[in-house]
C-alpha atoms as a PDB file:
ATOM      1  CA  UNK A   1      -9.867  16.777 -18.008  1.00  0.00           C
ATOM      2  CA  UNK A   2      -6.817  17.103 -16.485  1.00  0.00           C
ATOM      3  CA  UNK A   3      -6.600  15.057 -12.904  1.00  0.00           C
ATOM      4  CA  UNK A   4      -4.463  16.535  -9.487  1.00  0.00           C
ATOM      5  CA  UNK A   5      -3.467  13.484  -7.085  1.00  0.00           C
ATOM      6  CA  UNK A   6      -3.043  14.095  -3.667  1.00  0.00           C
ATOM      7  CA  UNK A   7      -1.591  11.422  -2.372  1.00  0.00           C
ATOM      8  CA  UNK A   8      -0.855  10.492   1.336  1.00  0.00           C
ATOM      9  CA  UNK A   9       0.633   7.987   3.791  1.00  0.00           C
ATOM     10  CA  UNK A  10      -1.929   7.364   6.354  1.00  0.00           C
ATOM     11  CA  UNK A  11      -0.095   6.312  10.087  1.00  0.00           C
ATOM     12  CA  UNK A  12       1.828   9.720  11.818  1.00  0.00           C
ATOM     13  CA  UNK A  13       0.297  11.762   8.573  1.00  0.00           C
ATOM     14  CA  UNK A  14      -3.095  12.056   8.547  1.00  0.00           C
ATOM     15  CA  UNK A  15      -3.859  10.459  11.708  1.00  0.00           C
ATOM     16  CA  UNK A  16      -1.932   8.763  14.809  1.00  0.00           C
ATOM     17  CA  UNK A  17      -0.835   5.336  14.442  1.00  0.00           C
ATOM     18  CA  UNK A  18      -3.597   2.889  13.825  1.00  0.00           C
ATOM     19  CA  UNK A  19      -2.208  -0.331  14.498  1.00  0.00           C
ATOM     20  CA  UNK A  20      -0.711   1.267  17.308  1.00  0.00           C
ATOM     21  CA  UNK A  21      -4.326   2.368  18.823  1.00  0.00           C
ATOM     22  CA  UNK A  22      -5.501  -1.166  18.066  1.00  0.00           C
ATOM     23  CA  UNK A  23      -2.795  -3.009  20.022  1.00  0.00           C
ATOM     24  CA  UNK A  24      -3.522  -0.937  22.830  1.00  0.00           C
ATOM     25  CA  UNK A  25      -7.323  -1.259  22.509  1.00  0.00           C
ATOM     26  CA  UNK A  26      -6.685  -4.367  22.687  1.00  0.00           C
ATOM     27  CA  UNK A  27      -4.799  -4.962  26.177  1.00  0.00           C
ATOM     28  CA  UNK A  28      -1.254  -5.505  23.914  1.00  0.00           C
ATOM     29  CA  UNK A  29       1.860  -3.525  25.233  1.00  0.00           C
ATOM     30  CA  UNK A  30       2.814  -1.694  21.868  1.00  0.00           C
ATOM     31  CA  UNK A  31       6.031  -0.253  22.898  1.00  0.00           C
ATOM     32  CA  UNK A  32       7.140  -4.003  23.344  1.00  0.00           C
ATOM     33  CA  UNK A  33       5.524  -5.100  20.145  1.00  0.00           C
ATOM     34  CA  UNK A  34       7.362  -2.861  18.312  1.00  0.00           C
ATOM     35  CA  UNK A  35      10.267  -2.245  19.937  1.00  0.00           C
ATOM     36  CA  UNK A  36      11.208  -5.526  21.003  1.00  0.00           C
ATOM     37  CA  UNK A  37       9.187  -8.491  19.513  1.00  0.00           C
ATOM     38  CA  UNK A  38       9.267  -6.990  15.754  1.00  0.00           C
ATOM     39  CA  UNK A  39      12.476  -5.724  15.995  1.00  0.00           C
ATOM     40  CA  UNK A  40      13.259  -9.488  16.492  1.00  0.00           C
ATOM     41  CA  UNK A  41      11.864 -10.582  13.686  1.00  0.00           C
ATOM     42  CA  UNK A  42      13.165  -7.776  11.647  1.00  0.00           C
ATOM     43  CA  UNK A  43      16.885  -8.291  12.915  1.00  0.00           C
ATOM     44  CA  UNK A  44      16.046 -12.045  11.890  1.00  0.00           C
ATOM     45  CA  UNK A  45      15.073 -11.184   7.957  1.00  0.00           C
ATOM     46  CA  UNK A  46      11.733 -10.436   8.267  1.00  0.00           C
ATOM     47  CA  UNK A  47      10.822  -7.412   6.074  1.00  0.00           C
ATOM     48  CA  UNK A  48       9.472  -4.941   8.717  1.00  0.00           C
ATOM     49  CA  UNK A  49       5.538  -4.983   7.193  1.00  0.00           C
ATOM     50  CA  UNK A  50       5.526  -8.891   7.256  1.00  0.00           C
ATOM     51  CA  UNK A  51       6.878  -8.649  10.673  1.00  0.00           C
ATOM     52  CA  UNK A  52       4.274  -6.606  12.342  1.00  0.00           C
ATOM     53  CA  UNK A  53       1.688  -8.636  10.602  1.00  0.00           C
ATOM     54  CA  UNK A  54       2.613 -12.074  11.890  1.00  0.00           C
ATOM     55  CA  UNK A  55       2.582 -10.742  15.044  1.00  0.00           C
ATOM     56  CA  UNK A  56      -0.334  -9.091  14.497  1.00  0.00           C
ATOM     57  CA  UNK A  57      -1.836 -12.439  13.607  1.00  0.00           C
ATOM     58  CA  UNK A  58      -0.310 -14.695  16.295  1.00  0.00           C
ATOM     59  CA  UNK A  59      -2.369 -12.759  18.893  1.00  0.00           C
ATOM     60  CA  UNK A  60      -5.878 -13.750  16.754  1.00  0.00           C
ATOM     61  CA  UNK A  61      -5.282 -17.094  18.036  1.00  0.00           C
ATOM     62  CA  UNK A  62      -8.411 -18.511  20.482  1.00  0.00           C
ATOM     63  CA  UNK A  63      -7.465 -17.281  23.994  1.00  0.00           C
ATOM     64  CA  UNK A  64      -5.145 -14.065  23.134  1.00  0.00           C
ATOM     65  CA  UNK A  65      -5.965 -10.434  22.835  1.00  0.00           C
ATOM     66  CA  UNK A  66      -7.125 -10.219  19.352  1.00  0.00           C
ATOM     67  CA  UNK A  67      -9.139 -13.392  19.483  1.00  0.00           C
ATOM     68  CA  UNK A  68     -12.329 -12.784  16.896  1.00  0.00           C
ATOM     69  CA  UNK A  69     -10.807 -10.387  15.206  1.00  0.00           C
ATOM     70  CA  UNK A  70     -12.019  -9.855  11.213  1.00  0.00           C
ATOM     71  CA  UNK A  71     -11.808  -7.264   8.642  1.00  0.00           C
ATOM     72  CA  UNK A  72     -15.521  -6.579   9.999  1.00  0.00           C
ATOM     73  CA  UNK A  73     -14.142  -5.292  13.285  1.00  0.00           C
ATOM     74  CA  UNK A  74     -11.299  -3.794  11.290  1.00  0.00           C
ATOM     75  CA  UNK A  75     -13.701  -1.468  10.049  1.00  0.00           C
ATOM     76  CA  UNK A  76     -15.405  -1.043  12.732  1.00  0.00           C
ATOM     77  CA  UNK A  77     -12.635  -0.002  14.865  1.00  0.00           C
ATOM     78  CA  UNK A  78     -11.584   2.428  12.127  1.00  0.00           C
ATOM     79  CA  UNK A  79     -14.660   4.301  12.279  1.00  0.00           C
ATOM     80  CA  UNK A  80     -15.458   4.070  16.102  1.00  0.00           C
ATOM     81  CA  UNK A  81     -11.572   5.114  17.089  1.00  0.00           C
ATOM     82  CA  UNK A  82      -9.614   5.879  14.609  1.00  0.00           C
ATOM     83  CA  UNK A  83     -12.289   8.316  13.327  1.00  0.00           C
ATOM     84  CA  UNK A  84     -11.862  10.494  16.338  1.00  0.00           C
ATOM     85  CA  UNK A  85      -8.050  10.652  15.568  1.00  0.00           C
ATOM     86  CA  UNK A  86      -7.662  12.818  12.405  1.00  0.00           C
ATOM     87  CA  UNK A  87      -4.873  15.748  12.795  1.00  0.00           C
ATOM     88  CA  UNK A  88      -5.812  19.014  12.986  1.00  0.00           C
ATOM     89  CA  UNK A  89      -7.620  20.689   9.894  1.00  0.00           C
ATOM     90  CA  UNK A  90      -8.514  17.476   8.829  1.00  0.00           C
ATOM     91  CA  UNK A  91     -11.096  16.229   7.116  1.00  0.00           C
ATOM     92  CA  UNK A  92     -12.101  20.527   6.293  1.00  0.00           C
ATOM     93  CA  UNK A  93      -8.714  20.138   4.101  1.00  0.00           C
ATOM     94  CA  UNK A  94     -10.109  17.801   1.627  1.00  0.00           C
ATOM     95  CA  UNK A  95     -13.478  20.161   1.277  1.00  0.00           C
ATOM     96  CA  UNK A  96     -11.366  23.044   1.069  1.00  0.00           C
ATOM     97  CA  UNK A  97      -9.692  21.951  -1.662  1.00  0.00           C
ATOM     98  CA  UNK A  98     -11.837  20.260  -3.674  1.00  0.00           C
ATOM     99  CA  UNK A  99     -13.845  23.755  -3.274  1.00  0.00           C
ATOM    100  CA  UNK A 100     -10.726  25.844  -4.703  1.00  0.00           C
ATOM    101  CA  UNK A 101     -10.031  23.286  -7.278  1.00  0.00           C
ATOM    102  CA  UNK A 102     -13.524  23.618  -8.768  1.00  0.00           C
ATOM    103  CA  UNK A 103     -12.847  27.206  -9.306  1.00  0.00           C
ATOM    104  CA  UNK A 104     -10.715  25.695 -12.555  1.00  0.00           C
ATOM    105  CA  UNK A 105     -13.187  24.113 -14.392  1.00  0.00           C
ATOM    106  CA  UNK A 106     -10.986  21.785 -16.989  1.00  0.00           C
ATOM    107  CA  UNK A 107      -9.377  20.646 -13.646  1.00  0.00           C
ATOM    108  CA  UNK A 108     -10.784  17.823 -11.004  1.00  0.00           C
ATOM    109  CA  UNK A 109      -8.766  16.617  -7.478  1.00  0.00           C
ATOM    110  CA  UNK A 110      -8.870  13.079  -6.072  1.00  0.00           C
ATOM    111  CA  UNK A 111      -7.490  12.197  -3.079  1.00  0.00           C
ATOM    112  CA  UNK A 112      -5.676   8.434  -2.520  1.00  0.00           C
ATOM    113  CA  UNK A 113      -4.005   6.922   0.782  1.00  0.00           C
ATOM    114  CA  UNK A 114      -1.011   4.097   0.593  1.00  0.00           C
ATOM    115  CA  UNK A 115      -0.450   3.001   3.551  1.00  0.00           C
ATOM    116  CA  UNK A 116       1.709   0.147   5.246  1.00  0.00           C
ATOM    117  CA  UNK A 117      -1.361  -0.012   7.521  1.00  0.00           C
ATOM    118  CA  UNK A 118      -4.344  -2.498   7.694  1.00  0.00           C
ATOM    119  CA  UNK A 119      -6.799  -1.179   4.670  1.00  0.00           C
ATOM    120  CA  UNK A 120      -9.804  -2.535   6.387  1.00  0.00           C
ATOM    121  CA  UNK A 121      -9.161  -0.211   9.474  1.00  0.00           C
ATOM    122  CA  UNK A 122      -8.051   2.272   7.632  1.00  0.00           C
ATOM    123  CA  UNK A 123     -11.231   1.900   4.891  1.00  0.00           C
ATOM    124  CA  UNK A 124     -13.635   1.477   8.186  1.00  0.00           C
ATOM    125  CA  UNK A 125     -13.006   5.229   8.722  1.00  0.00           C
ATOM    126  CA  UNK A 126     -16.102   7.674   7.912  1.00  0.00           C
ATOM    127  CA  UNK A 127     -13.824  10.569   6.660  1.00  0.00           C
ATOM    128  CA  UNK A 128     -12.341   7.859   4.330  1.00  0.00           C
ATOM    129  CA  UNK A 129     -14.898   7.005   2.967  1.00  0.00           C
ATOM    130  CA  UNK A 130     -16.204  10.436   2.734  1.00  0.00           C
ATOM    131  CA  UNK A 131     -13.422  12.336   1.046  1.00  0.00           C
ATOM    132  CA  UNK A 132     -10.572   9.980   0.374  1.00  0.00           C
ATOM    133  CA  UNK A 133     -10.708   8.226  -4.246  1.00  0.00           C
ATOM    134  CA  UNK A 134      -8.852   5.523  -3.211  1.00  0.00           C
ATOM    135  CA  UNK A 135      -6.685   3.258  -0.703  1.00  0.00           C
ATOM    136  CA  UNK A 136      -3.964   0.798  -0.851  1.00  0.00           C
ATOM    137  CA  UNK A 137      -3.169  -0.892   2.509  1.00  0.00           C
ATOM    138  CA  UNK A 138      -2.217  -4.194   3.551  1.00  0.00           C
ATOM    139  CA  UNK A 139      -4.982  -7.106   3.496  1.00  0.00           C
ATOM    140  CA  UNK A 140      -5.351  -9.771   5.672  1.00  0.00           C
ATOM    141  CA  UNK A 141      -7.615 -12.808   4.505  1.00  0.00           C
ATOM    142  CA  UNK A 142      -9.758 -14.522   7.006  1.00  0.00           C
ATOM    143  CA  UNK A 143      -9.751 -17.932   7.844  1.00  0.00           C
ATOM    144  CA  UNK A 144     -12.982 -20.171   5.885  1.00  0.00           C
ATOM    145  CA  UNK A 145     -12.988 -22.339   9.276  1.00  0.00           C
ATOM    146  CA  UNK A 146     -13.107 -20.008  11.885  1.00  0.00           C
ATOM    147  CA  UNK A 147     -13.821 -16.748   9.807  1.00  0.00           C
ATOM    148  CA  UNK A 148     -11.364 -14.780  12.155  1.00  0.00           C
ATOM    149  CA  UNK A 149      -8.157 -13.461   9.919  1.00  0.00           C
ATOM    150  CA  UNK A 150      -5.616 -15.333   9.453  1.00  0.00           C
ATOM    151  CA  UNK A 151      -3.064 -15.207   6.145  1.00  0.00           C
ATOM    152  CA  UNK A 152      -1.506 -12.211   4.948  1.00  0.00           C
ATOM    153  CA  UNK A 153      -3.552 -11.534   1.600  1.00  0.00           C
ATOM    154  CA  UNK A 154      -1.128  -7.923   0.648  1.00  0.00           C
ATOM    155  CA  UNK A 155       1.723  -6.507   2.292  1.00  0.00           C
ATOM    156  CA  UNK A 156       2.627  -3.314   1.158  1.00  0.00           C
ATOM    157  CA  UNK A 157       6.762  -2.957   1.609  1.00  0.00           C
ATOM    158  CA  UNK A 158       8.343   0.770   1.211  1.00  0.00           C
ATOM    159  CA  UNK A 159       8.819  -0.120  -2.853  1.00  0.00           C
ATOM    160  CA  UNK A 160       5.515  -1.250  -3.011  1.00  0.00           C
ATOM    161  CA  UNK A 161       4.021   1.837  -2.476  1.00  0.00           C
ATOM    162  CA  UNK A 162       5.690   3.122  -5.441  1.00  0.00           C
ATOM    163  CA  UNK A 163       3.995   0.376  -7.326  1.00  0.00           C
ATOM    164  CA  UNK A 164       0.282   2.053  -6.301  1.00  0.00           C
ATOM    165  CA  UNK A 165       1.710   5.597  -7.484  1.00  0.00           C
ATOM    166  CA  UNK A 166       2.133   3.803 -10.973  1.00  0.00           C
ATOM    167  CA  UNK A 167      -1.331   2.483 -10.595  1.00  0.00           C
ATOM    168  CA  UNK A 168      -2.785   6.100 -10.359  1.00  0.00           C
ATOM    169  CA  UNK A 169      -0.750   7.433 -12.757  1.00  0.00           C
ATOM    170  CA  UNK A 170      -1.578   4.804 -15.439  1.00  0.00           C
ATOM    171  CA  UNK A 171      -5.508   4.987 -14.374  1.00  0.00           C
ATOM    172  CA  UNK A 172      -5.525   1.513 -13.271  1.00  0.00           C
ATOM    173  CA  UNK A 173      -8.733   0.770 -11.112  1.00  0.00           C
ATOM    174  CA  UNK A 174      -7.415  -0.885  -7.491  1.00  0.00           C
ATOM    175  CA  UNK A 175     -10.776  -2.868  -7.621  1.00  0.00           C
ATOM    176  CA  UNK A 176      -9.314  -4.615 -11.313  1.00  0.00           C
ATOM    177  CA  UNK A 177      -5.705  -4.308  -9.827  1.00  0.00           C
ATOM    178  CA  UNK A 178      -6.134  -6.339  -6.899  1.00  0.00           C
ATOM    179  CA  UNK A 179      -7.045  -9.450  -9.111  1.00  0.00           C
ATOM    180  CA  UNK A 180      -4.956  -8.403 -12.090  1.00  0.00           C
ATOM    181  CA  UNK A 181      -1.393  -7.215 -10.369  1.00  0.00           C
ATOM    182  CA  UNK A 182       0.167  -6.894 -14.068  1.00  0.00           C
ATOM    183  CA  UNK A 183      -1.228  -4.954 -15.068  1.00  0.00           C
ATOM    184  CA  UNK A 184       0.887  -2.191 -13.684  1.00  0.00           C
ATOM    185  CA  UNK A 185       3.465  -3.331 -16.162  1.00  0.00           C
ATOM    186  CA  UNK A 186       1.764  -1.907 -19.237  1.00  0.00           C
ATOM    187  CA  UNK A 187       3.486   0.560 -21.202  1.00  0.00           C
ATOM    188  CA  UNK A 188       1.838   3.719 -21.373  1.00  0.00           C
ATOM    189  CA  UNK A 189       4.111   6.946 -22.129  1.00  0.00           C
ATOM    190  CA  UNK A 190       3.764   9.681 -19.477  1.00  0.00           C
ATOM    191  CA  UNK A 191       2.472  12.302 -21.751  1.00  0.00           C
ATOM    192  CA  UNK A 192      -0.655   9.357 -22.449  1.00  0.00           C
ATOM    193  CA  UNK A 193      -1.557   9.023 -18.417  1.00  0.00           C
ATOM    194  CA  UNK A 194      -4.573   9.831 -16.665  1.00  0.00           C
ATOM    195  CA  UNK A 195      -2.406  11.524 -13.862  1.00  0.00           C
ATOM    196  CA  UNK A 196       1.148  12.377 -14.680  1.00  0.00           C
ATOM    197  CA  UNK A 197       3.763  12.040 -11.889  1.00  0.00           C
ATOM    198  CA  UNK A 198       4.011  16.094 -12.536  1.00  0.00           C
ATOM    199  CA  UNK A 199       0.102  16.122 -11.080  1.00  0.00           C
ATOM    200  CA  UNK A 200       0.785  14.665  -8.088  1.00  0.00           C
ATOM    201  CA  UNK A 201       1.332  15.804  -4.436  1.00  0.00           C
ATOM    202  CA  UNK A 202       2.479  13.301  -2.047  1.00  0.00           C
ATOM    203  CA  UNK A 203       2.759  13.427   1.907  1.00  0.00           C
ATOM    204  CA  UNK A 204       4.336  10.680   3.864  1.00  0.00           C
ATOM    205  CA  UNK A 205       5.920  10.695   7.635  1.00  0.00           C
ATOM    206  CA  UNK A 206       8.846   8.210   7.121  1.00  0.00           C
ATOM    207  CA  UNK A 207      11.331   6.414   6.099  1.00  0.00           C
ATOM    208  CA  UNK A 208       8.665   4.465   4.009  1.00  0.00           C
ATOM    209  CA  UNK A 209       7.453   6.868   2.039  1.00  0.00           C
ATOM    210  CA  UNK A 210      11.447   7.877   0.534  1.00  0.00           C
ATOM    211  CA  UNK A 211      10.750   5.646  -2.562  1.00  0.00           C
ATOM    212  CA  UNK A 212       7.309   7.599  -2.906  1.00  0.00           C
ATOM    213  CA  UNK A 213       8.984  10.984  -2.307  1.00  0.00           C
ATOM    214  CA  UNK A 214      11.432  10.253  -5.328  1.00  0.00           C
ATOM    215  CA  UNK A 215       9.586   8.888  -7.670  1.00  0.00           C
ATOM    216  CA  UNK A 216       7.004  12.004  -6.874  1.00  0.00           C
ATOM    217  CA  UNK A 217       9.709  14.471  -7.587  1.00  0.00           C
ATOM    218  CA  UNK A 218      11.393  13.179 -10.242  1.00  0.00           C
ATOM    219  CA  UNK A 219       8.365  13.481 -12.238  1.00  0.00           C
ATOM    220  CA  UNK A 220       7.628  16.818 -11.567  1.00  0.00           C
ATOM    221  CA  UNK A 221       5.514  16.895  -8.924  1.00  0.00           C
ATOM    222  CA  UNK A 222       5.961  18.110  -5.099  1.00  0.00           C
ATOM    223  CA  UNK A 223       6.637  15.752  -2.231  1.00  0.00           C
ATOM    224  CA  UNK A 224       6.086  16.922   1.413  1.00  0.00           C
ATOM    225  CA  UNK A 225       7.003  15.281   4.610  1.00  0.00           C
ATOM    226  CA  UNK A 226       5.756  15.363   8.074  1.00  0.00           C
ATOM    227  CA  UNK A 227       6.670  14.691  11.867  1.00  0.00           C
ATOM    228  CA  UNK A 228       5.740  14.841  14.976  1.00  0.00           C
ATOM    229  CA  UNK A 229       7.050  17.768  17.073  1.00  0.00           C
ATOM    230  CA  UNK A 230       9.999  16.416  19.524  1.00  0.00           C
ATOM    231  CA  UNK A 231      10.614  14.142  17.086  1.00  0.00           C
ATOM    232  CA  UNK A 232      14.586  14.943  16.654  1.00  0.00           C
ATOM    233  CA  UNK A 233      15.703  11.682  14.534  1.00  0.00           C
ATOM    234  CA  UNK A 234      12.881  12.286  12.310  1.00  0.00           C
ATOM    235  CA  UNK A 235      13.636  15.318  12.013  1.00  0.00           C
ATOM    236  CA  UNK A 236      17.668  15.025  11.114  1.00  0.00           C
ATOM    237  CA  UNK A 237      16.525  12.252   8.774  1.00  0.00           C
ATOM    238  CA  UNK A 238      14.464  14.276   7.089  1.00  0.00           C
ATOM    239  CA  UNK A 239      16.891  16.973   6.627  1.00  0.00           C
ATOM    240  CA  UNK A 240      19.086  14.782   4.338  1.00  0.00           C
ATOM    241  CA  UNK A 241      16.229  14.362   2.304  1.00  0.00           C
ATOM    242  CA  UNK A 242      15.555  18.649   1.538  1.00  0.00           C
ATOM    243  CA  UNK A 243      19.316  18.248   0.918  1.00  0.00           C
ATOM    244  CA  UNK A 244      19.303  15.296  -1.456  1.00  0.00           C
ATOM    245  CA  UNK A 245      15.865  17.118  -3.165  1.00  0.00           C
ATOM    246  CA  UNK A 246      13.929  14.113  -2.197  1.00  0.00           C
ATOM    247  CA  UNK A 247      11.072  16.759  -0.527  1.00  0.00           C
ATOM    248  CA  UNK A 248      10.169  20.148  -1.148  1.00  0.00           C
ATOM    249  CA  UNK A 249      10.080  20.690   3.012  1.00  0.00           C
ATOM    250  CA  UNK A 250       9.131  19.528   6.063  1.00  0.00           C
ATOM    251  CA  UNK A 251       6.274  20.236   8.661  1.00  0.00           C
ATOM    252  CA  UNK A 252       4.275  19.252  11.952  1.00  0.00           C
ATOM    253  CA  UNK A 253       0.827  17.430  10.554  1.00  0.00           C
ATOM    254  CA  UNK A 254      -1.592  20.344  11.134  1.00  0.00           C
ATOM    255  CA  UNK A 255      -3.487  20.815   7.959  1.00  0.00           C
ATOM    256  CA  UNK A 256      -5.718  23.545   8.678  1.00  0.00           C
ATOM    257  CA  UNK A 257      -5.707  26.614   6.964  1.00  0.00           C
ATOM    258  CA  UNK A 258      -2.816  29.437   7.757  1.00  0.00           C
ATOM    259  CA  UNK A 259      -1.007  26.359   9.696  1.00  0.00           C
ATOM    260  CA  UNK A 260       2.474  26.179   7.566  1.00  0.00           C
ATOM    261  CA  UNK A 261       1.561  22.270   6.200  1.00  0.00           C
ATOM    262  CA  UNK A 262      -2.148  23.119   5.292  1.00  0.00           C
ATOM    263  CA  UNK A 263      -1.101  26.757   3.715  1.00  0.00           C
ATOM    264  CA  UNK A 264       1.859  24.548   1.798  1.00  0.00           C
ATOM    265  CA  UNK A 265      -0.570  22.362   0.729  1.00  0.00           C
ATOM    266  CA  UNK A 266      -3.447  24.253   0.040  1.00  0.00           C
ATOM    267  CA  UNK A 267      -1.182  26.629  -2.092  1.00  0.00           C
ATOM    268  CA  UNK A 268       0.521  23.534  -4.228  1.00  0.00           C
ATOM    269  CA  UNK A 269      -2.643  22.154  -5.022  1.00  0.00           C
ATOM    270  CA  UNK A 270      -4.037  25.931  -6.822  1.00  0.00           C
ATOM    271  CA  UNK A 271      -1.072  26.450  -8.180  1.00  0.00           C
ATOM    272  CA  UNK A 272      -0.976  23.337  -9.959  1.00  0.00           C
ATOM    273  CA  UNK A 273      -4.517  23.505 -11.380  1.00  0.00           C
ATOM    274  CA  UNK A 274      -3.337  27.012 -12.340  1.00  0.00           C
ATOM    275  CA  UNK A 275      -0.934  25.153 -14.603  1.00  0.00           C
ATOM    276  CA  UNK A 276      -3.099  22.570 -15.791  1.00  0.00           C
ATOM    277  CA  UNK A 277      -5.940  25.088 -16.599  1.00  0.00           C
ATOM    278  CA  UNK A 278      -3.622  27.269 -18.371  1.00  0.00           C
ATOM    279  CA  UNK A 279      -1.845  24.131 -20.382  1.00  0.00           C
ATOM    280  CA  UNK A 280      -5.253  23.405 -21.393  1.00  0.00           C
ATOM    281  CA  UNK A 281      -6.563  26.846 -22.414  1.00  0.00           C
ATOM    282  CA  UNK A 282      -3.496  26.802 -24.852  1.00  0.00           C
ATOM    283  CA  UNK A 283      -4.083  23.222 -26.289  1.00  0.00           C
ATOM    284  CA  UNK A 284      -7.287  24.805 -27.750  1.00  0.00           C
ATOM    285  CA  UNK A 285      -5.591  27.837 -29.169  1.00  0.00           C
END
């Protein structure tokens, strides 16, 4: 049965910034932890995921504001805060959807987040959990002394989101990936994988996801991006990338239906199964 991928990015697409709700959950001025002490660490060679996580980490320490902290409160956090965060139309998309995809009956959906976020918080999320196949975040390990995090376990950089894209594509489990990263590397020819790059949707907010949009559209399939209204740099960036063909267009993150992004997508993901169910009817012939 042929397999549609909707992927998305999950910080400023599907919901407001996590990490940036848990910093100020958590009594920590974000504008100066982003602005200021990880653009420090960035200027000094950091790449910008690693950055934020050290810091991130240096305030777990006993007597600072994210003392305690553990992938347990991760989650926990995620579904008590984040929860109450998703953009409009969202999670009825992912219903929706799935309800018009059924409709084609050689065709299923799955739905997949990569994110430069924390997976735990991001995992901790009922919706998530509810709706989404699959998520790729970064990981941080906790400590065995203290049992509060403390080492970087994954840090996904703006190429290594590509890397979970091939991971879908190929059918590679992320439970079997996370202990076997390799096995990305097997050769498989597109025509032989359980989700072709021409099956996929992707939707990302940044400058993150451009690898992502690329690889998305050179395969055949349809990137989309999103911003946040007022958003004027975003917005100029993102019109070199319609130019360059890098995304099909551009939208505010409302998802519900009639709203241009949620009509876009909603539209995309028929017409594909459309294809696949017709491709199929014709491989029987």
């Amino acid at each position: 049965m042929p397999v549609l991928a909707m992927v998305f990015d999950f910080d400023d697409t599907l919901v407001p910034d996590s990490t940036t709700a848990l910093l100020e959950a958590s009594g920590i001025d974000s504008r100066t932890f982003w602005t200021q002490s990880a653009k420090e660490l960035v200027e000094a060679g950091y790449d910008p995921p690693l950055a934020y996580l050290n810091l991130l980490l240096r305030e777990v320490a006993p007597g600072k504001p994210l003392d305690g902290l553990t992938n347990t409160r991760l989650m926990e956090f995620g579904r008590d805060v984040v929860e109450q965060t998703w953009f409009p139309g969202l999670p009825e998309m992912f219903d929706e959807v799935r309800a018009e995809i059924e409709q084609y009956r050689d065709v299923s959906v799955e739905f997949y987040v990569i994110s430069g976020g924390l997976q735990s918080l991001i995992e901790g999320c009922l919706t998530v959990q509810n709706h989404i196949d699959g998520v790729y975040g970064c990981q941080l390990a906790e400590s065995v002394e203290t049992g509060m995090l403390a080492e970087v376990q994954r840090c996904v950089t703006f190429t290594e989101k590509t890397r979970f894209l091939f991971e879908i594509s190929k059918g590679i489990a992320a439970e079997e990936a996370q202990t076997k990263p390799h096995l990305v590397n097997r050769k498989i020819d597109e025509a032989q994988r359980r989700v072709p790059f021409a099956n996929m949707i992707y939707v990302g907010d940044g400058l993150t996801d451009i690898p992502c949009f690329s690889l998305v559209e050179k395969g055949g399939g349809s990137s989309f991006a999103v911003f946040k209204r007022g958003e004027e740099t975003a917005r100029r960036s993102f019109q070199e990338l319609l130019t360059t063909g890098r995304v099909k267009s551009m939208h505010y993150p409302d998802y519900r239906s009639g709203a241009e992004l949620g009509e876009i997508l909603r539209i995309a993901a028929v017409s594909k199964a459309a294809e696949l169910q017709l491709a199929a009817s014709h491989a029987l012939l």
